[in-house]
PDB file of N, CA and C in Angstrom:
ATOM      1  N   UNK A   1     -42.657 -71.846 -42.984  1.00  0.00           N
ATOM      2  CA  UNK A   1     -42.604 -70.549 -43.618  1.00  0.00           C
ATOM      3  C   UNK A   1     -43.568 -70.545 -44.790  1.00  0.00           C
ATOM      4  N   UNK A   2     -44.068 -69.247 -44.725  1.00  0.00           N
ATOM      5  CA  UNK A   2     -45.524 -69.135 -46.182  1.00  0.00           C
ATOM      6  C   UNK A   2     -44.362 -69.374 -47.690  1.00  0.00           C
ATOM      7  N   UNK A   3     -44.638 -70.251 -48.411  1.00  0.00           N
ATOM      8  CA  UNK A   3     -44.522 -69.573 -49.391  1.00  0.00           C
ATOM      9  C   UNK A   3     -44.343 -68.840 -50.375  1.00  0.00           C
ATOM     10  N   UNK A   4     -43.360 -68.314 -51.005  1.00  0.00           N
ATOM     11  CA  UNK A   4     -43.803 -67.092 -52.073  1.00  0.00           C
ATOM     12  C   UNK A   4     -44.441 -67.089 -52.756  1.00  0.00           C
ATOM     13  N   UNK A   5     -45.506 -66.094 -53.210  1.00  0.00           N
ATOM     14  CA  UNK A   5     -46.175 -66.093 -54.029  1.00  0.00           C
ATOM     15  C   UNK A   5     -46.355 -65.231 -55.347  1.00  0.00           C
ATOM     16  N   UNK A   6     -46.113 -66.054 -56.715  1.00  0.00           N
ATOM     17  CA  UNK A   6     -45.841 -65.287 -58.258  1.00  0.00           C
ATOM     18  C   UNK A   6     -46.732 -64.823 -58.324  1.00  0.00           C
ATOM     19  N   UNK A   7     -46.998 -64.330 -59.993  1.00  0.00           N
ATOM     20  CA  UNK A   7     -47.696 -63.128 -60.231  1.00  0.00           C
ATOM     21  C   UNK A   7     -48.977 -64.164 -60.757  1.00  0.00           C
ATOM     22  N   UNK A   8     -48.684 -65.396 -60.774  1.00  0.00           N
ATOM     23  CA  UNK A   8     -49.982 -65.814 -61.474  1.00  0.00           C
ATOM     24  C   UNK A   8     -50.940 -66.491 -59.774  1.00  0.00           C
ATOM     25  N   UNK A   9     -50.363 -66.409 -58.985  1.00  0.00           N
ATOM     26  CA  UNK A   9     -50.843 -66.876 -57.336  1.00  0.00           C
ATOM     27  C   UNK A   9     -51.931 -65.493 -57.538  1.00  0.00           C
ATOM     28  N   UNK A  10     -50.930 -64.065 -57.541  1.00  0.00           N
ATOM     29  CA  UNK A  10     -51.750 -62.686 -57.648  1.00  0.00           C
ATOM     30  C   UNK A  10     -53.082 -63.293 -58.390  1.00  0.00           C
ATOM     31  N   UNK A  11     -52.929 -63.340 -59.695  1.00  0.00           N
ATOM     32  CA  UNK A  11     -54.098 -62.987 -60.587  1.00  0.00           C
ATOM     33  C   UNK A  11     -55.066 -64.233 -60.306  1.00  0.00           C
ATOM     34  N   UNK A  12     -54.634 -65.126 -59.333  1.00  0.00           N
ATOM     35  CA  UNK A  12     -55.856 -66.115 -59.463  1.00  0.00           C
ATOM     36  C   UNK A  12     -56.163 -65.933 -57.599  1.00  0.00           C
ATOM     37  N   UNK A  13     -55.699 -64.851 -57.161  1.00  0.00           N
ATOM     38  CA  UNK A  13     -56.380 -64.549 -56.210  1.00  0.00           C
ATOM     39  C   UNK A  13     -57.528 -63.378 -56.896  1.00  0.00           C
ATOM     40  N   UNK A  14     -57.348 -62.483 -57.467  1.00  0.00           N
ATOM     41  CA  UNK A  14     -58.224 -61.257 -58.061  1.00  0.00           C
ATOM     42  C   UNK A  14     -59.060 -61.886 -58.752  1.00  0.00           C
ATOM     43  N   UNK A  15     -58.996 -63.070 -59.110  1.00  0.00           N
ATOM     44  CA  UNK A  15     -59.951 -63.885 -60.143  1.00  0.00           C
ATOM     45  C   UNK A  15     -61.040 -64.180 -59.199  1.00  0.00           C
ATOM     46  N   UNK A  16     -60.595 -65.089 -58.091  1.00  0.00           N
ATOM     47  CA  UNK A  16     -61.531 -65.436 -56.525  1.00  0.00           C
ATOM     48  C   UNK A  16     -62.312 -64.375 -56.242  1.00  0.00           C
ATOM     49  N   UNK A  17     -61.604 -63.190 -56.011  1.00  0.00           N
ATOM     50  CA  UNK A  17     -61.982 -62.207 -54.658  1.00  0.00           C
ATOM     51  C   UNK A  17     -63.000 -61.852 -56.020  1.00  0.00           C
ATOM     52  N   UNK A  18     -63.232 -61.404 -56.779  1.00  0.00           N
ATOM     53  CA  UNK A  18     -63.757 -60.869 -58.029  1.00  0.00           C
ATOM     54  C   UNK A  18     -65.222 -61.222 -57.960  1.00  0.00           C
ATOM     55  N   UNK A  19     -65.011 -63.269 -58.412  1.00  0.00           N
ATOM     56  CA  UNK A  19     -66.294 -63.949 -58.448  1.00  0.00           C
ATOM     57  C   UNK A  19     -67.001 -63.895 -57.101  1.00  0.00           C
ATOM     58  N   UNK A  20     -65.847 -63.928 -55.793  1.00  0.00           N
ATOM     59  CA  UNK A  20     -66.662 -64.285 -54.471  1.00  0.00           C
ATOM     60  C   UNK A  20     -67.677 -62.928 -54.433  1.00  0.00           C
ATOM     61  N   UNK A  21     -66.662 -61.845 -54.888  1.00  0.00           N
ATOM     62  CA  UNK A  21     -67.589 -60.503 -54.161  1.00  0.00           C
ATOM     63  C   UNK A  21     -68.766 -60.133 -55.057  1.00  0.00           C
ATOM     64  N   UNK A  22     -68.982 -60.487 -56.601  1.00  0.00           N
ATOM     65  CA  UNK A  22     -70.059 -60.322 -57.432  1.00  0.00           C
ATOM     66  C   UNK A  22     -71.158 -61.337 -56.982  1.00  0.00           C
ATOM     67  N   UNK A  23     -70.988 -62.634 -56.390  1.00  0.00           N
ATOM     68  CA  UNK A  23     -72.138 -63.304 -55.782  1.00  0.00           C
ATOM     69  C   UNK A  23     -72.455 -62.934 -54.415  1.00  0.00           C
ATOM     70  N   UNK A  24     -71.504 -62.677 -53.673  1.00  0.00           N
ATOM     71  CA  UNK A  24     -72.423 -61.681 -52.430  1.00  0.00           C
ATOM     72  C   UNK A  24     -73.036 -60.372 -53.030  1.00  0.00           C
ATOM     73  N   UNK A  25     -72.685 -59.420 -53.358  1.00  0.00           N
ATOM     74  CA  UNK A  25     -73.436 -58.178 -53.906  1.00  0.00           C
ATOM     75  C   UNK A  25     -74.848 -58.488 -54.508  1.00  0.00           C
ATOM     76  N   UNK A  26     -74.567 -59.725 -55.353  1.00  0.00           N
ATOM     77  CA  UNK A  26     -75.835 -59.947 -55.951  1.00  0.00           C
ATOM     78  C   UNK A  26     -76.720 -60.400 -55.336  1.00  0.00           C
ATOM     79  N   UNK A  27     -76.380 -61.628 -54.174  1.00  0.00           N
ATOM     80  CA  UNK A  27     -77.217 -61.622 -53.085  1.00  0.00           C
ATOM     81  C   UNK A  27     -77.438 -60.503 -52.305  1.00  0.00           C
ATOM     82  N   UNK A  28     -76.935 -59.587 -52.028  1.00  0.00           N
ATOM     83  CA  UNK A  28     -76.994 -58.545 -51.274  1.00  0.00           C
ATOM     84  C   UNK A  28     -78.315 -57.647 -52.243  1.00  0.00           C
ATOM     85  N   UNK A  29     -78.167 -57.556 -52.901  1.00  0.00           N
ATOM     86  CA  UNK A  29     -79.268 -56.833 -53.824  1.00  0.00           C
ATOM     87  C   UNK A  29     -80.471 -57.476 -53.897  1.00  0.00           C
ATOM     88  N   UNK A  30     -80.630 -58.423 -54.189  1.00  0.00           N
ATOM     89  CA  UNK A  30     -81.556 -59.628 -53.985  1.00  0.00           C
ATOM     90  C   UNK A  30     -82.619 -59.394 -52.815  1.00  0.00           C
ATOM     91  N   UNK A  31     -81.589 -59.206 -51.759  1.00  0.00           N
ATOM     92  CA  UNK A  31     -81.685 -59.293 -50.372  1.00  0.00           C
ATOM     93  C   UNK A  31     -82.607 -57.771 -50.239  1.00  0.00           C
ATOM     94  N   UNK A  32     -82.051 -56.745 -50.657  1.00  0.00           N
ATOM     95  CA  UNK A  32     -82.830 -55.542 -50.482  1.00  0.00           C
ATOM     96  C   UNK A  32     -83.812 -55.495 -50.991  1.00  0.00           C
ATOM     97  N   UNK A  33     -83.758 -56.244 -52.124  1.00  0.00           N
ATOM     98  CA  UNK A  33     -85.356 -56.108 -52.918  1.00  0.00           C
ATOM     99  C   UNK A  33     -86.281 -56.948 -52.333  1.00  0.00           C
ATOM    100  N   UNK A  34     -86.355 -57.436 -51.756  1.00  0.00           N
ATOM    101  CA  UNK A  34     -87.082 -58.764 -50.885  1.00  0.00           C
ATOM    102  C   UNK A  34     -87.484 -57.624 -49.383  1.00  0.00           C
ATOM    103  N   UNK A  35     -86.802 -56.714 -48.950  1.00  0.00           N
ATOM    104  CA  UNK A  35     -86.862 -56.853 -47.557  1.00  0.00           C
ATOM    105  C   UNK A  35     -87.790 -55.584 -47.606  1.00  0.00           C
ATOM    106  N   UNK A  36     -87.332 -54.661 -48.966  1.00  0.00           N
ATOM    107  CA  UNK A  36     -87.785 -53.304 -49.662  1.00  0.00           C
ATOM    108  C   UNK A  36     -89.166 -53.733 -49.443  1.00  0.00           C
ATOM    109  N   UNK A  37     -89.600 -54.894 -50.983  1.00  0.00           N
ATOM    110  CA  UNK A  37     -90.919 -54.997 -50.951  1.00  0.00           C
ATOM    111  C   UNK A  37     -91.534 -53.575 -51.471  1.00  0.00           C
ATOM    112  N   UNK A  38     -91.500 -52.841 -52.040  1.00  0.00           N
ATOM    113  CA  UNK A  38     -91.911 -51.608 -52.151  1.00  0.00           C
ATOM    114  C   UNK A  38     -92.781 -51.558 -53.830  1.00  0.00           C
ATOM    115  N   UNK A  39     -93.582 -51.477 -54.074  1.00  0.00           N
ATOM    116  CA  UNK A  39     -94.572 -51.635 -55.400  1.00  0.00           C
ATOM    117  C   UNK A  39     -94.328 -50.784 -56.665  1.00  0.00           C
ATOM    118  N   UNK A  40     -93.493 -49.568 -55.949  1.00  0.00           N
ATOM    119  CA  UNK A  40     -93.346 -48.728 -56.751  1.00  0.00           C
ATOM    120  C   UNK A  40     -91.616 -49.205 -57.113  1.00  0.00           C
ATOM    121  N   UNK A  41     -90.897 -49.902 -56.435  1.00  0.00           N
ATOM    122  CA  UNK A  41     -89.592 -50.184 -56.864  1.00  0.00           C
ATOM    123  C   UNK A  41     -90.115 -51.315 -57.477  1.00  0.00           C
ATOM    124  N   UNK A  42     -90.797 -52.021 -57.353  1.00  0.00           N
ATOM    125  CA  UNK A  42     -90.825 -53.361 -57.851  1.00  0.00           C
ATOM    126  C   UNK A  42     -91.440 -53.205 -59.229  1.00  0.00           C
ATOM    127  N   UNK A  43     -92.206 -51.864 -59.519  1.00  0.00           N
ATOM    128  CA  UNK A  43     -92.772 -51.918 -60.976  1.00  0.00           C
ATOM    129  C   UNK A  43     -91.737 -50.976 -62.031  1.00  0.00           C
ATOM    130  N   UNK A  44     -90.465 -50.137 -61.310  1.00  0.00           N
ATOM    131  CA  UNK A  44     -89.641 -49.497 -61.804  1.00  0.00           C
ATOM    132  C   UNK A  44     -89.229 -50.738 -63.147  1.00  0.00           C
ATOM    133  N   UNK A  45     -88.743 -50.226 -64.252  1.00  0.00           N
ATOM    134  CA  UNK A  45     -88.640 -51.230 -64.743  1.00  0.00           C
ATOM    135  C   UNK A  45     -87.035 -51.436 -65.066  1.00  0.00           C
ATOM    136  N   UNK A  46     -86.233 -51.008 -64.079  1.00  0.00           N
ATOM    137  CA  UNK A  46     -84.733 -50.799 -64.056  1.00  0.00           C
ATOM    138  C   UNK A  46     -84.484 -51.539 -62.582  1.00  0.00           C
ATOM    139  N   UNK A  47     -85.511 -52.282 -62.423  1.00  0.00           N
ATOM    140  CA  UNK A  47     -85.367 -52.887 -60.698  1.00  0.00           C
ATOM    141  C   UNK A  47     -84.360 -53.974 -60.997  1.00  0.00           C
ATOM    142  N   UNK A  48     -84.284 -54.672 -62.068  1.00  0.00           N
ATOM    143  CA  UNK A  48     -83.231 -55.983 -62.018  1.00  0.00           C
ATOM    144  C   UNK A  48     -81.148 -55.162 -62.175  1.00  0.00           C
ATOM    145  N   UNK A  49     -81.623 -53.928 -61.982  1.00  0.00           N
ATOM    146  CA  UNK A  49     -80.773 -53.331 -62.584  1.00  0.00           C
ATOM    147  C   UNK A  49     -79.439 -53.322 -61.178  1.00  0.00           C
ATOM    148  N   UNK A  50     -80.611 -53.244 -60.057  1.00  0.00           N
ATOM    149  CA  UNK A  50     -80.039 -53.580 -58.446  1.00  0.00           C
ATOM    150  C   UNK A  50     -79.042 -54.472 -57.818  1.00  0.00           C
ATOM    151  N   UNK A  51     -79.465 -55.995 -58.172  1.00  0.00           N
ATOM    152  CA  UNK A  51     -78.669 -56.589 -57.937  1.00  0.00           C
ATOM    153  C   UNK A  51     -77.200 -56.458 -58.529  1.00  0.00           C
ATOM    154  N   UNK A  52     -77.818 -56.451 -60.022  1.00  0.00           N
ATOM    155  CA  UNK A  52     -76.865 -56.017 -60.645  1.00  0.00           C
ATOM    156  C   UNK A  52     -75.341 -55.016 -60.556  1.00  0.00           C
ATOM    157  N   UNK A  53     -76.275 -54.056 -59.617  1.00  0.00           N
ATOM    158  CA  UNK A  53     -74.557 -52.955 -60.016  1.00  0.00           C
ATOM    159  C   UNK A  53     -74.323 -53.061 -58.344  1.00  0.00           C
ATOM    160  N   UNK A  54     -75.014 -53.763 -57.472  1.00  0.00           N
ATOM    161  CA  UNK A  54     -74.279 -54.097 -56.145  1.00  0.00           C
ATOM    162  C   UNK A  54     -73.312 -55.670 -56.271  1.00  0.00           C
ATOM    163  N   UNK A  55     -73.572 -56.181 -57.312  1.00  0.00           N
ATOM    164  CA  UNK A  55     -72.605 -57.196 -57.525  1.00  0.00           C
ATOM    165  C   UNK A  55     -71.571 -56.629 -58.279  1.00  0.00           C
ATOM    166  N   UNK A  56     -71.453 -55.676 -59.393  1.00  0.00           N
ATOM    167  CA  UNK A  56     -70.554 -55.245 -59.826  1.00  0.00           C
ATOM    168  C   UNK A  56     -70.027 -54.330 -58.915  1.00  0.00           C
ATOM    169  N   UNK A  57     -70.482 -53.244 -57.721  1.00  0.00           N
ATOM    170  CA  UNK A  57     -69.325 -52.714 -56.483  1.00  0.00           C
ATOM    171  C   UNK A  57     -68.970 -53.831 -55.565  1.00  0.00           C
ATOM    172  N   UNK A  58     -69.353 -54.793 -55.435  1.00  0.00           N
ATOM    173  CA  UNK A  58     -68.563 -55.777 -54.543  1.00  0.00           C
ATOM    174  C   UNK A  58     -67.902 -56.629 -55.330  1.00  0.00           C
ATOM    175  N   UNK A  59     -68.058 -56.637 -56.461  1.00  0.00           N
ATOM    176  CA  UNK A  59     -66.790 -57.277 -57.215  1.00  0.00           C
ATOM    177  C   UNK A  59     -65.284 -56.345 -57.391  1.00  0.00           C
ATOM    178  N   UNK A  60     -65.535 -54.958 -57.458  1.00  0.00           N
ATOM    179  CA  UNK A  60     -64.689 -54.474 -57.423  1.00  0.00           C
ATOM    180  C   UNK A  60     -63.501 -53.960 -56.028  1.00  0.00           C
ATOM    181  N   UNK A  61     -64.891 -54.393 -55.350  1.00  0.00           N
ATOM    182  CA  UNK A  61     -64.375 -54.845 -53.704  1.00  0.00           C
ATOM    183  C   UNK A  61     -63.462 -55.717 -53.379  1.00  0.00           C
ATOM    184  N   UNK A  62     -63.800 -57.043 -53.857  1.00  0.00           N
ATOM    185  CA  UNK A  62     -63.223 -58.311 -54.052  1.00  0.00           C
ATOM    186  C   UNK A  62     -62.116 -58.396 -55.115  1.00  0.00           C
ATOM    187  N   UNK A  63     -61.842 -57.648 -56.158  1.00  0.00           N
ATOM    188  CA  UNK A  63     -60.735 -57.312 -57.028  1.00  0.00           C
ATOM    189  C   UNK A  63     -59.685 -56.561 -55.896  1.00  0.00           C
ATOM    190  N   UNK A  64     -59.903 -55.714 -54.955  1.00  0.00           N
ATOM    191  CA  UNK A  64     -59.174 -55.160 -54.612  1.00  0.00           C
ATOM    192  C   UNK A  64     -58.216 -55.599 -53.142  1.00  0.00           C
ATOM    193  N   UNK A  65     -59.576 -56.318 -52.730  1.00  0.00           N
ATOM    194  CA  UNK A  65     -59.208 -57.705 -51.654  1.00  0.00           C
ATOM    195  C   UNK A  65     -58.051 -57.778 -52.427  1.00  0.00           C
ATOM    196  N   UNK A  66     -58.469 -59.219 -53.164  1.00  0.00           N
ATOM    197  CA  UNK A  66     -57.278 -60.742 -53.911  1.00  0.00           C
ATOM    198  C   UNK A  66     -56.561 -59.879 -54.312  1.00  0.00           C
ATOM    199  N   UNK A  67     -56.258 -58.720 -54.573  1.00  0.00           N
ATOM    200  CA  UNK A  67     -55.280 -58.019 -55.152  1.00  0.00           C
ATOM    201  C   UNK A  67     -53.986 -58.152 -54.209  1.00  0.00           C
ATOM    202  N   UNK A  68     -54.037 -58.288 -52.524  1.00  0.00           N
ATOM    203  CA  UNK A  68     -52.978 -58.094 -52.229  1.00  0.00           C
ATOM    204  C   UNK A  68     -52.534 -59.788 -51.657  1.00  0.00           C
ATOM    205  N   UNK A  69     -53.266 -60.821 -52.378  1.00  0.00           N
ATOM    206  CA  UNK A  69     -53.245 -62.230 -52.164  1.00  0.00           C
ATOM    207  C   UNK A  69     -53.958 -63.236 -51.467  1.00  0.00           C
ATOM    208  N   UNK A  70     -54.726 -62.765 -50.680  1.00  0.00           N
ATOM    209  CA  UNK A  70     -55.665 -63.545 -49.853  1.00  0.00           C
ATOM    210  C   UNK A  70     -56.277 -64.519 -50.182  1.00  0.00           C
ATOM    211  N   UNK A  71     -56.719 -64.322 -51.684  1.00  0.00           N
ATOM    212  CA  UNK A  71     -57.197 -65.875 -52.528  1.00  0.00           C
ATOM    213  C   UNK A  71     -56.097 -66.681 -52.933  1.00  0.00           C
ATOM    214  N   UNK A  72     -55.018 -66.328 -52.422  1.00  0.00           N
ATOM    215  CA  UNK A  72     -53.772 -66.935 -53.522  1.00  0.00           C
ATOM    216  C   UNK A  72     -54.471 -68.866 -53.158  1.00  0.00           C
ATOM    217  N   UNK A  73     -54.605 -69.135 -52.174  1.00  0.00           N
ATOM    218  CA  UNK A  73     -54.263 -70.543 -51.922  1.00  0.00           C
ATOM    219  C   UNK A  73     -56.141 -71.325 -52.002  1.00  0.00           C
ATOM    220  N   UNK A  74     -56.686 -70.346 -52.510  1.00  0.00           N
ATOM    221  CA  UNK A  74     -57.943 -71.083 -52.422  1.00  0.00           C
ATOM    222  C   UNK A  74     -58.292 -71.890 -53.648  1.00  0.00           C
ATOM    223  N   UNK A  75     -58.897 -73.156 -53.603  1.00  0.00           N
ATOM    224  CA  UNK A  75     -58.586 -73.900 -54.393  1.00  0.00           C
ATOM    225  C   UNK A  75     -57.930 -74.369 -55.443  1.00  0.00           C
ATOM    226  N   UNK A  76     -56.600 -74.258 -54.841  1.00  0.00           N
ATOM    227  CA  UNK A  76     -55.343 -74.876 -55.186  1.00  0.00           C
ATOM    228  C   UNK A  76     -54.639 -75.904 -54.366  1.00  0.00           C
ATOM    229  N   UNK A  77     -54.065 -76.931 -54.792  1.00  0.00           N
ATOM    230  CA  UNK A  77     -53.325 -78.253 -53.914  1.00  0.00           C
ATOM    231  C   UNK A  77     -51.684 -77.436 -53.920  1.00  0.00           C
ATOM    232  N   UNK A  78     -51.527 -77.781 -52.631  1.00  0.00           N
ATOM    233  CA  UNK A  78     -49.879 -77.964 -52.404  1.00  0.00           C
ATOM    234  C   UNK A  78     -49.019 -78.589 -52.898  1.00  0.00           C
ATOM    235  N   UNK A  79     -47.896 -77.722 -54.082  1.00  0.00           N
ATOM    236  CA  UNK A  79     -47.186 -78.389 -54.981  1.00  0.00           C
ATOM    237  C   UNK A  79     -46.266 -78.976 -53.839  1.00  0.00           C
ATOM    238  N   UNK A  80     -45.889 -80.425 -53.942  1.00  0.00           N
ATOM    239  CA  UNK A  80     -44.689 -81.304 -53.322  1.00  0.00           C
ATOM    240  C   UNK A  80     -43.558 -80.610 -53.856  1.00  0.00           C
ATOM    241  N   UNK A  81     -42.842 -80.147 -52.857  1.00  0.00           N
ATOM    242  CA  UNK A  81     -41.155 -80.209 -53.465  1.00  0.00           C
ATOM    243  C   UNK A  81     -40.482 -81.399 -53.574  1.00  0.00           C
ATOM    244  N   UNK A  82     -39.740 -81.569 -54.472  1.00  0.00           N
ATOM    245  CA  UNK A  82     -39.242 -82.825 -54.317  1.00  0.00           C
ATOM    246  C   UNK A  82     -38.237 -83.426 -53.501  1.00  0.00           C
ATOM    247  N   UNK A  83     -38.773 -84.265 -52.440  1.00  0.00           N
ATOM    248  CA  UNK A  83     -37.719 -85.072 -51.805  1.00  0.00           C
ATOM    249  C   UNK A  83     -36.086 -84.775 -52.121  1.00  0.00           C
ATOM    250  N   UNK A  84     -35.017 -84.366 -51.079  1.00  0.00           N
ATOM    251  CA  UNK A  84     -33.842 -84.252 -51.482  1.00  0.00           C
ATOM    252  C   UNK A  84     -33.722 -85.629 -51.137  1.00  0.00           C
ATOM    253  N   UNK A  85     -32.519 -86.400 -52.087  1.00  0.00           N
ATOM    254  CA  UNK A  85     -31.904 -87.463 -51.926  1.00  0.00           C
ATOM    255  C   UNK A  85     -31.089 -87.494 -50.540  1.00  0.00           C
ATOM    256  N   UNK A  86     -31.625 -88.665 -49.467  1.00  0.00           N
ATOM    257  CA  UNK A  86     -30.817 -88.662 -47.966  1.00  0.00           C
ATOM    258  C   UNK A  86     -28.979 -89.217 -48.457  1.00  0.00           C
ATOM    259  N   UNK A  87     -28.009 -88.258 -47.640  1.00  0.00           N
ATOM    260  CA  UNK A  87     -26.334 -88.658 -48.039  1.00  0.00           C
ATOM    261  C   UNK A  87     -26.017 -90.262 -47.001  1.00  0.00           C
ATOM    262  N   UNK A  88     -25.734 -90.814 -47.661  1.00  0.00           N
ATOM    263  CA  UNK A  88     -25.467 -92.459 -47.465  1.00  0.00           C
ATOM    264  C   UNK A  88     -24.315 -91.621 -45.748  1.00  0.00           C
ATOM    265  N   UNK A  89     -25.345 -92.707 -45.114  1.00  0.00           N
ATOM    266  CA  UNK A  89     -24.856 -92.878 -43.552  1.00  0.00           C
ATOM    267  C   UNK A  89     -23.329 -93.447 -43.658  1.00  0.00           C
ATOM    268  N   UNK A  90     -22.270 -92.764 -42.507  1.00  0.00           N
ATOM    269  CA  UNK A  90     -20.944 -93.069 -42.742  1.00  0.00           C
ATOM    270  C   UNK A  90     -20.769 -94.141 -42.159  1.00  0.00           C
ATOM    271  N   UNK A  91     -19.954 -95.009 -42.935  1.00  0.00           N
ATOM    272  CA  UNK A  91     -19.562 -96.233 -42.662  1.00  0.00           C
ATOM    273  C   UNK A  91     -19.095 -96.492 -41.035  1.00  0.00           C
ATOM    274  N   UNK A  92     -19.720 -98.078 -40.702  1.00  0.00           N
ATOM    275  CA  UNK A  92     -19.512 -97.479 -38.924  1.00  0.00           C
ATOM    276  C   UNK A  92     -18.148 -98.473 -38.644  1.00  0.00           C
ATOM    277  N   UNK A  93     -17.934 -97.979 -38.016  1.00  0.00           N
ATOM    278  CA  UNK A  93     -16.348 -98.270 -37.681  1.00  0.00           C
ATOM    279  C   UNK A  93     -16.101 -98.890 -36.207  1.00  0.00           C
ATOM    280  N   UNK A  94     -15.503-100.260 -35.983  1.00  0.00           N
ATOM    281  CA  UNK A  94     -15.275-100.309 -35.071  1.00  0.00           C
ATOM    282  C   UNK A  94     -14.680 -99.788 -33.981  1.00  0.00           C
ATOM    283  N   UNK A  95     -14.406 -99.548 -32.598  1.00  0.00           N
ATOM    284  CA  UNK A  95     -13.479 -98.700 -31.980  1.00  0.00           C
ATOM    285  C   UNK A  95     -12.715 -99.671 -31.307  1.00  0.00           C
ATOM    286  N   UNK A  96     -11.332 -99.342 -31.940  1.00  0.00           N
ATOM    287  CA  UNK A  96     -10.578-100.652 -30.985  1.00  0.00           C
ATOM    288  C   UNK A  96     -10.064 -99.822 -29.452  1.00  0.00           C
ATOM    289  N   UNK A  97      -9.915-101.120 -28.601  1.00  0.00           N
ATOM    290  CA  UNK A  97      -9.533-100.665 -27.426  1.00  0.00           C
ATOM    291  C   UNK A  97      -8.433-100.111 -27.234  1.00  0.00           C
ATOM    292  N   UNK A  98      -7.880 -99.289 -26.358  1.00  0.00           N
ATOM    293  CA  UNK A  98      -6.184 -99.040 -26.166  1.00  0.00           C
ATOM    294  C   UNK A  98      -5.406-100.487 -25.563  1.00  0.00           C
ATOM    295  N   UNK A  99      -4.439-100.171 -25.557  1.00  0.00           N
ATOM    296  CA  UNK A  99      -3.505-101.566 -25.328  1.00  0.00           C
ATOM    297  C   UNK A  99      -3.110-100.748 -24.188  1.00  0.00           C
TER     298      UNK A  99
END
């Protein structure tokens, strides 16, 4: 069975989805300006401005992801529950025969 997951599982999934989706966007912007190539975007002087606010809408992408937990378990270790103590095996008893 999953798990439950608290409110701090929540916020360190929105933390994930947040960073993951501001480095794709920014590659994603990156990516357009490369493929654009265009002389007149490239001398705009608000061109770095691109990557920029496509990493900030896919971060808000990714806020809205981890919001409903999907990052909960990403790099995090599995807390051990602790071992229940095993109940001492019942004493074994001979079975005598009938007479």
């Amino acid at each position: 069975m999953k798990d439950e997951l608290t409110g701090a599982d929540y916020l360190h999934s929105v933390k994930i989805g947040s960073v993951l989706g501001f480095i794709v966007g920014l590659f994603i912007g990156i990516a357009l300006l490369l493929y654009l190539g265009s002389e007149e975007l490239n001398n705009w002087p608000w061109v770095a401005s691109i990557p920029l606010w496509y990493g900030i809408g896919w971060a808000t992408y990714g806020f809205i992801i981890g919001g409903g937990g999907v990052f909960a378990h990403v790099g995090r270790t599995a807390a051990k529950a602790p071992a229940a103590p095993a109940a001492p095996a019942a004493p074994l008893v001979p079975i005598k025969p009938a007479a």
